[in-house]
PDB file of N, CA and C in Angstrom:
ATOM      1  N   UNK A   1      34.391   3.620  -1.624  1.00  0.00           N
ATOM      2  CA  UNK A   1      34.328   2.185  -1.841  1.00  0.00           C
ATOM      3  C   UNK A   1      32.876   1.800  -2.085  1.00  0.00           C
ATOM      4  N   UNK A   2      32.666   0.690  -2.981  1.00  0.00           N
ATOM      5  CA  UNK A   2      31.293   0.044  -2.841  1.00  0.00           C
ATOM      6  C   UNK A   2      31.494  -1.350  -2.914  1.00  0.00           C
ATOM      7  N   UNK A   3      30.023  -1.606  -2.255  1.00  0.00           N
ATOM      8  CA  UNK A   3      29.677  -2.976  -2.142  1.00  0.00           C
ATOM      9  C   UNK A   3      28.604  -3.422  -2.960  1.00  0.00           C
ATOM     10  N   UNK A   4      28.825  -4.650  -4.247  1.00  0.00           N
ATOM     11  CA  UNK A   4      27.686  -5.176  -4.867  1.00  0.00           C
ATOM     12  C   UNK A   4      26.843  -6.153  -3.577  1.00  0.00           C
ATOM     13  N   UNK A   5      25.826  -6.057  -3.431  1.00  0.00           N
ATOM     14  CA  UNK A   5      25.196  -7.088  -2.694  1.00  0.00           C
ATOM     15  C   UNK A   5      24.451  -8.129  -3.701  1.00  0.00           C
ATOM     16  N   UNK A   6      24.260  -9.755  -4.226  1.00  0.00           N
ATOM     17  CA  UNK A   6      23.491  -9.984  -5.132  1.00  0.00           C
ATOM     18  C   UNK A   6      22.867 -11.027  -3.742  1.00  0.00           C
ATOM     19  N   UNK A   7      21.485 -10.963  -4.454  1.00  0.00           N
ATOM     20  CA  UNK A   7      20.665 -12.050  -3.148  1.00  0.00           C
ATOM     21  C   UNK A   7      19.510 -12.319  -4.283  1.00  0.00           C
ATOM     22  N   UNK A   8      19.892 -13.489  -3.827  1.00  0.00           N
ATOM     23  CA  UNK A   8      18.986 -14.915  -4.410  1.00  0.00           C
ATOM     24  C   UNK A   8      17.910 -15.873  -3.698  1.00  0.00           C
ATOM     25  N   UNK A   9      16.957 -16.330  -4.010  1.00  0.00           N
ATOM     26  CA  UNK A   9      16.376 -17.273  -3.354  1.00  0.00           C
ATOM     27  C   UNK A   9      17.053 -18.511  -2.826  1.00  0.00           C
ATOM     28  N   UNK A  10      17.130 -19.033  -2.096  1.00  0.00           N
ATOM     29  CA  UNK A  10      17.862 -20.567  -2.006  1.00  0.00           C
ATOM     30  C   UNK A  10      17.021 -21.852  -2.673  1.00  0.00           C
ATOM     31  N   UNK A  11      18.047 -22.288  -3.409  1.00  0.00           N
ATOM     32  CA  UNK A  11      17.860 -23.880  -3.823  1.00  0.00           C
ATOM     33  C   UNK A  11      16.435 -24.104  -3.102  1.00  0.00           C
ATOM     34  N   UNK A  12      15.523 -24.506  -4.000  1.00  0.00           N
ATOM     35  CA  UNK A  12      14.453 -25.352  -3.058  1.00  0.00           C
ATOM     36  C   UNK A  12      13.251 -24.506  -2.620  1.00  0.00           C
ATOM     37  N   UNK A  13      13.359 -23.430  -3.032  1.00  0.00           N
ATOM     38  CA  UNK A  13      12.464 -22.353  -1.979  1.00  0.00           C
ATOM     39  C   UNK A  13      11.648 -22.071  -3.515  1.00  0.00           C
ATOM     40  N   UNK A  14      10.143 -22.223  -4.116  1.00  0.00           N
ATOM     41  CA  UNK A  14       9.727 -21.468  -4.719  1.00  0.00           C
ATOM     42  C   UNK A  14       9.498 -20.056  -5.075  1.00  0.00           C
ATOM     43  N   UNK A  15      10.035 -19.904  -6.343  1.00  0.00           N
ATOM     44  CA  UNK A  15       9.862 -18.341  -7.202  1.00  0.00           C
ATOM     45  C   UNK A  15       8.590 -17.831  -7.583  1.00  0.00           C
ATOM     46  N   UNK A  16       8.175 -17.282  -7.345  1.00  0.00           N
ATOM     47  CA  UNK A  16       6.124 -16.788  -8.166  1.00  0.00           C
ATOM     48  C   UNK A  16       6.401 -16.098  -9.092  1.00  0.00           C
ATOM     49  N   UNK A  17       7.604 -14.891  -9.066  1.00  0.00           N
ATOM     50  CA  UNK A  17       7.970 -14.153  -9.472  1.00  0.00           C
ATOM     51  C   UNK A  17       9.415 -14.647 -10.785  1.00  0.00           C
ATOM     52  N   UNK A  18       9.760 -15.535 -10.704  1.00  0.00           N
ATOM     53  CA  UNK A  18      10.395 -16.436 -11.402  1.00  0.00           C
ATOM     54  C   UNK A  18       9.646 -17.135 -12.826  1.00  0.00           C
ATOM     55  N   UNK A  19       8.754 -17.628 -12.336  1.00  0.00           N
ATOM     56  CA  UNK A  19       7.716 -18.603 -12.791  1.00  0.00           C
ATOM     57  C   UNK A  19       7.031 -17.241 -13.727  1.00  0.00           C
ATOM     58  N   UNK A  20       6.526 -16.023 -13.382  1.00  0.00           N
ATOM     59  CA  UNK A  20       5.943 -15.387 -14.164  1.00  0.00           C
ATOM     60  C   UNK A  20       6.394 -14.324 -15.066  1.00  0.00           C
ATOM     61  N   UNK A  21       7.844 -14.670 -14.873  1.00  0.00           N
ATOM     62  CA  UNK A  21       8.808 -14.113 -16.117  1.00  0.00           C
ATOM     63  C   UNK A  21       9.007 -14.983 -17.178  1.00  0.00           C
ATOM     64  N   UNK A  22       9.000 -16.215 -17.033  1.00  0.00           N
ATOM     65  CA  UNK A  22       9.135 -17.484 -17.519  1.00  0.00           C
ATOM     66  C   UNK A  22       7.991 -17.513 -18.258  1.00  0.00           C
ATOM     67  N   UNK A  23       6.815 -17.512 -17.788  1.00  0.00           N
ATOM     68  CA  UNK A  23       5.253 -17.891 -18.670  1.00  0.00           C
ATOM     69  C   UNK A  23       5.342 -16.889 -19.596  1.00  0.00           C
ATOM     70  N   UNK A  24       5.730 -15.178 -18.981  1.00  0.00           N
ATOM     71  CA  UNK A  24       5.581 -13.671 -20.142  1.00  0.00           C
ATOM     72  C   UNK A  24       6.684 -14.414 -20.989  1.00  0.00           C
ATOM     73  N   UNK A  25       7.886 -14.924 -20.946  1.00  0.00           N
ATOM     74  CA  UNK A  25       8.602 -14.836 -21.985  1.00  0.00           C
ATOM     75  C   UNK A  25       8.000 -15.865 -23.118  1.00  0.00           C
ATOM     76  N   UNK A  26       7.765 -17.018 -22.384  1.00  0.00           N
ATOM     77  CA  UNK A  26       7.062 -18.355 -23.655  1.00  0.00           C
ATOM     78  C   UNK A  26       6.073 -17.585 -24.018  1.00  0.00           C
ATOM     79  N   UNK A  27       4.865 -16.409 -23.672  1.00  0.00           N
ATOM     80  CA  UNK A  27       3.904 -16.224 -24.295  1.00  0.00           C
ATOM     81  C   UNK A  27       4.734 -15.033 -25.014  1.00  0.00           C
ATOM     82  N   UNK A  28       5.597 -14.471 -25.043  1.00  0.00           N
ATOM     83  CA  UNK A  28       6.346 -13.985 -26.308  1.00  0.00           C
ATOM     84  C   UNK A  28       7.245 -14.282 -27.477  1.00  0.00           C
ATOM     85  N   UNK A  29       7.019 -15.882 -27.023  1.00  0.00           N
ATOM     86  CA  UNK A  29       7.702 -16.389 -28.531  1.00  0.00           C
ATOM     87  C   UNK A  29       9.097 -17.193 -28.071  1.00  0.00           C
ATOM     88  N   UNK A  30       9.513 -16.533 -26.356  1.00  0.00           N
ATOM     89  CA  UNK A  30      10.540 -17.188 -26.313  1.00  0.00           C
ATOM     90  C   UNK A  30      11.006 -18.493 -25.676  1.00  0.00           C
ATOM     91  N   UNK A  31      11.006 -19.120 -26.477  1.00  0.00           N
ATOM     92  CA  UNK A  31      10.727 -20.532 -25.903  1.00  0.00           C
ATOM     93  C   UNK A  31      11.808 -21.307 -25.357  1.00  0.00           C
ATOM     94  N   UNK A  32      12.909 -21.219 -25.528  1.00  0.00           N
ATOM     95  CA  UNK A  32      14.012 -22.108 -25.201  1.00  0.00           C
ATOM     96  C   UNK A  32      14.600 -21.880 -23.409  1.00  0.00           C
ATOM     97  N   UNK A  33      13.521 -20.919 -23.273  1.00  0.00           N
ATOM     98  CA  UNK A  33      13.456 -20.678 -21.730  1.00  0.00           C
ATOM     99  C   UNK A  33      13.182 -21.616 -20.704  1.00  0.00           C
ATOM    100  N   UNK A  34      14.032 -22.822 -19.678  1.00  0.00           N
ATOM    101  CA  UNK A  34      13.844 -23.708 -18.676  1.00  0.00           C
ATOM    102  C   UNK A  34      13.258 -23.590 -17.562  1.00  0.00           C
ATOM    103  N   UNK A  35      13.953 -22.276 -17.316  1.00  0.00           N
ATOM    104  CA  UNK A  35      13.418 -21.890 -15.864  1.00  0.00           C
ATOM    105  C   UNK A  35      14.053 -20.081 -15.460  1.00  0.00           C
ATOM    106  N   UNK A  36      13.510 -19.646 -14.276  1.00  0.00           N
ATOM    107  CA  UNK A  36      13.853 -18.484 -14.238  1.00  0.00           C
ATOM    108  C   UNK A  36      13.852 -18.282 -12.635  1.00  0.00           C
ATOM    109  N   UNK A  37      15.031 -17.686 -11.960  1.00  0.00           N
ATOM    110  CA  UNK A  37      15.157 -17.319 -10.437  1.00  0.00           C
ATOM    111  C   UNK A  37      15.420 -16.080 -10.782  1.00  0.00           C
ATOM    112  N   UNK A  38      14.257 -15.444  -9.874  1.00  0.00           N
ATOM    113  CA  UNK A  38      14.419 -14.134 -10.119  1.00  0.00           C
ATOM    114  C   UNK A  38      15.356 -13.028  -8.526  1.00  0.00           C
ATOM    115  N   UNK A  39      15.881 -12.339  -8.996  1.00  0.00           N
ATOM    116  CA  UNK A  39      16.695 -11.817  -7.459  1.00  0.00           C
ATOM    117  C   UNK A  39      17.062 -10.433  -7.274  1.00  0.00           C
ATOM    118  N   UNK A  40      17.771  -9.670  -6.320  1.00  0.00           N
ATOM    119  CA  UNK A  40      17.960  -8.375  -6.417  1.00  0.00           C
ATOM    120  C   UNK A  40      19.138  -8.276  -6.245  1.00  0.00           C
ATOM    121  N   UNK A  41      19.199  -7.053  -6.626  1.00  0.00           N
ATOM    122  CA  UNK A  41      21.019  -6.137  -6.702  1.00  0.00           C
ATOM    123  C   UNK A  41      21.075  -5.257  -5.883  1.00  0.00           C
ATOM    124  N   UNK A  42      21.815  -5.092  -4.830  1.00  0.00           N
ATOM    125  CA  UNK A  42      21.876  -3.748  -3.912  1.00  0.00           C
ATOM    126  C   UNK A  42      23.232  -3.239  -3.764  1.00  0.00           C
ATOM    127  N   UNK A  43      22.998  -2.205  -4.340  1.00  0.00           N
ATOM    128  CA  UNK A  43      24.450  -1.084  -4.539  1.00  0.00           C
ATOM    129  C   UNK A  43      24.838  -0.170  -3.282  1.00  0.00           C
ATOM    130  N   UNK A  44      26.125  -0.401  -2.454  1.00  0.00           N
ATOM    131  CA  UNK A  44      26.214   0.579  -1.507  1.00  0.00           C
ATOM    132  C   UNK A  44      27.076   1.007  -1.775  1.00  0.00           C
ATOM    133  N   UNK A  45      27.357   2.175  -0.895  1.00  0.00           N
ATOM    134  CA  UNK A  45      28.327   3.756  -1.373  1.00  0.00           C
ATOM    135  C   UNK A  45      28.679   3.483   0.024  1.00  0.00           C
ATOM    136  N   UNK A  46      30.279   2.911   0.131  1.00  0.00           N
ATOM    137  CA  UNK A  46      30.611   2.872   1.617  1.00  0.00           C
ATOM    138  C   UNK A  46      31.826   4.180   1.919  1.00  0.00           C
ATOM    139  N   UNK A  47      31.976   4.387   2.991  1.00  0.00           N
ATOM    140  CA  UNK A  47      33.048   5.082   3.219  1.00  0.00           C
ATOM    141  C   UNK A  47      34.388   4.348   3.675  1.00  0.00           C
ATOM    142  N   UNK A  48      35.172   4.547   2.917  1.00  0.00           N
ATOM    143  CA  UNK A  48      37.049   4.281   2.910  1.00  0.00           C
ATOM    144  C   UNK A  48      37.183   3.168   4.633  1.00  0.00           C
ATOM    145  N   UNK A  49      37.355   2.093   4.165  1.00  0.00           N
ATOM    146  CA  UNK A  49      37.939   1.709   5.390  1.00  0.00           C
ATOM    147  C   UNK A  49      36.865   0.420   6.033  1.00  0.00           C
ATOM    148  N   UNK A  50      35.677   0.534   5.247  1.00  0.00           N
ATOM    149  CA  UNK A  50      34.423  -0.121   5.576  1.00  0.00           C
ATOM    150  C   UNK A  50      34.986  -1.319   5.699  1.00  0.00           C
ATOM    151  N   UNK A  51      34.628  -2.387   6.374  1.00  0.00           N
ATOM    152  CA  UNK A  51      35.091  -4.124   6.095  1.00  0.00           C
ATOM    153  C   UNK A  51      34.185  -4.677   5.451  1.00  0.00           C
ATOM    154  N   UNK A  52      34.633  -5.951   5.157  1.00  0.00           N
ATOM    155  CA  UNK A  52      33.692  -6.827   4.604  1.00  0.00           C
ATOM    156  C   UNK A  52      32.866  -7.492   5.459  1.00  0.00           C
ATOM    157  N   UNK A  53      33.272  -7.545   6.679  1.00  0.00           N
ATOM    158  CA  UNK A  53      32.435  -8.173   7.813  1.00  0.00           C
ATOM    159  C   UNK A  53      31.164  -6.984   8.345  1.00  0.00           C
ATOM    160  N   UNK A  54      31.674  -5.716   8.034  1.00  0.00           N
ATOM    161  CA  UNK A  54      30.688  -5.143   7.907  1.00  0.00           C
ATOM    162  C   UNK A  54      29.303  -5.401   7.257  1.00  0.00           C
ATOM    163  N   UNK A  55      29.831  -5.070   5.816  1.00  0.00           N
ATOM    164  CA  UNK A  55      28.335  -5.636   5.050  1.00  0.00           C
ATOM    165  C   UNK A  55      28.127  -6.731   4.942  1.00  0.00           C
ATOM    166  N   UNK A  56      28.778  -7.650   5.641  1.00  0.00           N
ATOM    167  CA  UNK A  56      28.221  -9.193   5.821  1.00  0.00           C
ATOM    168  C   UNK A  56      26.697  -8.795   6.811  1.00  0.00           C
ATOM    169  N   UNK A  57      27.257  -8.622   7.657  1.00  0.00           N
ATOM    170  CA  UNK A  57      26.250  -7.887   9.364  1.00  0.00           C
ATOM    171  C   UNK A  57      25.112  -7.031   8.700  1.00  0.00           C
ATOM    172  N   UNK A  58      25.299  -6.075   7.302  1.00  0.00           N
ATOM    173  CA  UNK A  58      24.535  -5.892   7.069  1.00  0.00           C
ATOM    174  C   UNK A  58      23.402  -6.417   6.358  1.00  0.00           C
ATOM    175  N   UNK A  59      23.636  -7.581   5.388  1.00  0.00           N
ATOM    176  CA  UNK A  59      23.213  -8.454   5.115  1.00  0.00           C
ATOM    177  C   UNK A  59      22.471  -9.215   6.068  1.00  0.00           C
ATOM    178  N   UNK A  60      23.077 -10.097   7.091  1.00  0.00           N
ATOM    179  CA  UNK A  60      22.692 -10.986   7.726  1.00  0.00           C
ATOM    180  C   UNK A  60      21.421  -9.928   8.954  1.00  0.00           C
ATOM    181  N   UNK A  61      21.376  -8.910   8.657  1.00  0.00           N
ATOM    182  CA  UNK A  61      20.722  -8.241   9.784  1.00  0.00           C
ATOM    183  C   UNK A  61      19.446  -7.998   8.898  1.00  0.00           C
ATOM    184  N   UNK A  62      19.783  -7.234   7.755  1.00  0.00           N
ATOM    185  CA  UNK A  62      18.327  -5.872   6.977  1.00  0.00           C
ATOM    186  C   UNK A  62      18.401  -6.694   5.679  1.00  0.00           C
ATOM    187  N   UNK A  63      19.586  -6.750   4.929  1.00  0.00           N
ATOM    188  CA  UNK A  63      19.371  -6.718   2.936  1.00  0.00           C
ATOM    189  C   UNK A  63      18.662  -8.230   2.750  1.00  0.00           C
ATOM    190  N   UNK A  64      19.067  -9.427   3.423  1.00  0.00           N
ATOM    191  CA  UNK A  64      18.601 -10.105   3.330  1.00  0.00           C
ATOM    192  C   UNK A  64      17.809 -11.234   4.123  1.00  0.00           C
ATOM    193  N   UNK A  65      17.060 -11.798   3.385  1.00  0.00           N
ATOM    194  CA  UNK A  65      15.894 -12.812   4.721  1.00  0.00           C
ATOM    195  C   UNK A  65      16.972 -14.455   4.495  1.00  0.00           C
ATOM    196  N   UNK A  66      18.068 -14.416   5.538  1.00  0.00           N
ATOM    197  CA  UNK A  66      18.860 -15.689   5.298  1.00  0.00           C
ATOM    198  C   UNK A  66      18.368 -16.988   5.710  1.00  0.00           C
ATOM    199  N   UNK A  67      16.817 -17.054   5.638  1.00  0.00           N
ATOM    200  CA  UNK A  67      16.106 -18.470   6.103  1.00  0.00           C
ATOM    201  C   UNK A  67      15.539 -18.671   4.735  1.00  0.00           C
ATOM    202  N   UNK A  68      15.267 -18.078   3.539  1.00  0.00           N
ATOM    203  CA  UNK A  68      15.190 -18.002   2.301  1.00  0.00           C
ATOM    204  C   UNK A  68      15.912 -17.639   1.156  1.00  0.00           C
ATOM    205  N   UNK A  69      16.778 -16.507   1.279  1.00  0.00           N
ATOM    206  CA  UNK A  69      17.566 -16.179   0.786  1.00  0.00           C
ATOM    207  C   UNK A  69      19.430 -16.436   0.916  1.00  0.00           C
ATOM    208  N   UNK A  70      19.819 -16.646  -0.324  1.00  0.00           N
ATOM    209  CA  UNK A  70      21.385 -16.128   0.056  1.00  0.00           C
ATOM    210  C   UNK A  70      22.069 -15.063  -0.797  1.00  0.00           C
ATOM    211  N   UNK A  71      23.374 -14.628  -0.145  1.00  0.00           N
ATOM    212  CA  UNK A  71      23.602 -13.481  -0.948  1.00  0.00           C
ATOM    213  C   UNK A  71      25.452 -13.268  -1.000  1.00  0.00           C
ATOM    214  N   UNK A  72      25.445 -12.801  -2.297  1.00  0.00           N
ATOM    215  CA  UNK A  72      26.821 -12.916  -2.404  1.00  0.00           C
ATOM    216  C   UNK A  72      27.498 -11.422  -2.267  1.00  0.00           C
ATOM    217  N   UNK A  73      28.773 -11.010  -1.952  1.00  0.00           N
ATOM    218  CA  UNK A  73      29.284  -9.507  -1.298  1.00  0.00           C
ATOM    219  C   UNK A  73      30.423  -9.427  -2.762  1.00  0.00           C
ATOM    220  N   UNK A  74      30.496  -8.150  -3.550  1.00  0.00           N
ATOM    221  CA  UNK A  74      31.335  -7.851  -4.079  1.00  0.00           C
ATOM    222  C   UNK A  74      31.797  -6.125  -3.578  1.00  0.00           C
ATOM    223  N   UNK A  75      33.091  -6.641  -3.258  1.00  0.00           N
ATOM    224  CA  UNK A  75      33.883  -5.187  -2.928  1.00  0.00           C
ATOM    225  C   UNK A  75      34.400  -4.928  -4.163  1.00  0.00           C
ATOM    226  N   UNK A  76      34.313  -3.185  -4.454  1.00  0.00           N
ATOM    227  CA  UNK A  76      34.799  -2.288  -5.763  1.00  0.00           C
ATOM    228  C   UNK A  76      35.377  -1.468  -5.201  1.00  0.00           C
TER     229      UNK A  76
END
């Protein structure tokens, strides 16, 4: 089994790293660009039987900082 983890900044919380994908792209021409939140993907390899409350716990413990971040769980 796997788990997609996606984690995002929350609403409201400044990007640096957002903002300077945004400036590289307008200084490459691409302009129709508004804005940019930038975030990560974490792929786990669970074993048969894992819950979802599991990698919630894991989330809420290590993958993500939930006073800044939020994050969404996809089971495969």
């Amino acid at each position: 089994m796997k788990a997609i983890v996606h984690v995002t900044l929350k609403n409201g919380v400044l990007d640096p790293q957002g903002e300077a994908v945004k400036s590289a792209l307008g200084g490459m021409g691409f302009d129709g660009v508004n804005g940019v939140r930038q975030g990560k993907v974490i792929e786990l390899d669970l074993a048969e039987g894992t819950s979802e409350a599991t990698v919630t716990e894991m989330c809420e413990k290590l993958l993500a900082n939930t006073v800044i971040e939020s994050y969404r769980i996809e089971l495969t």
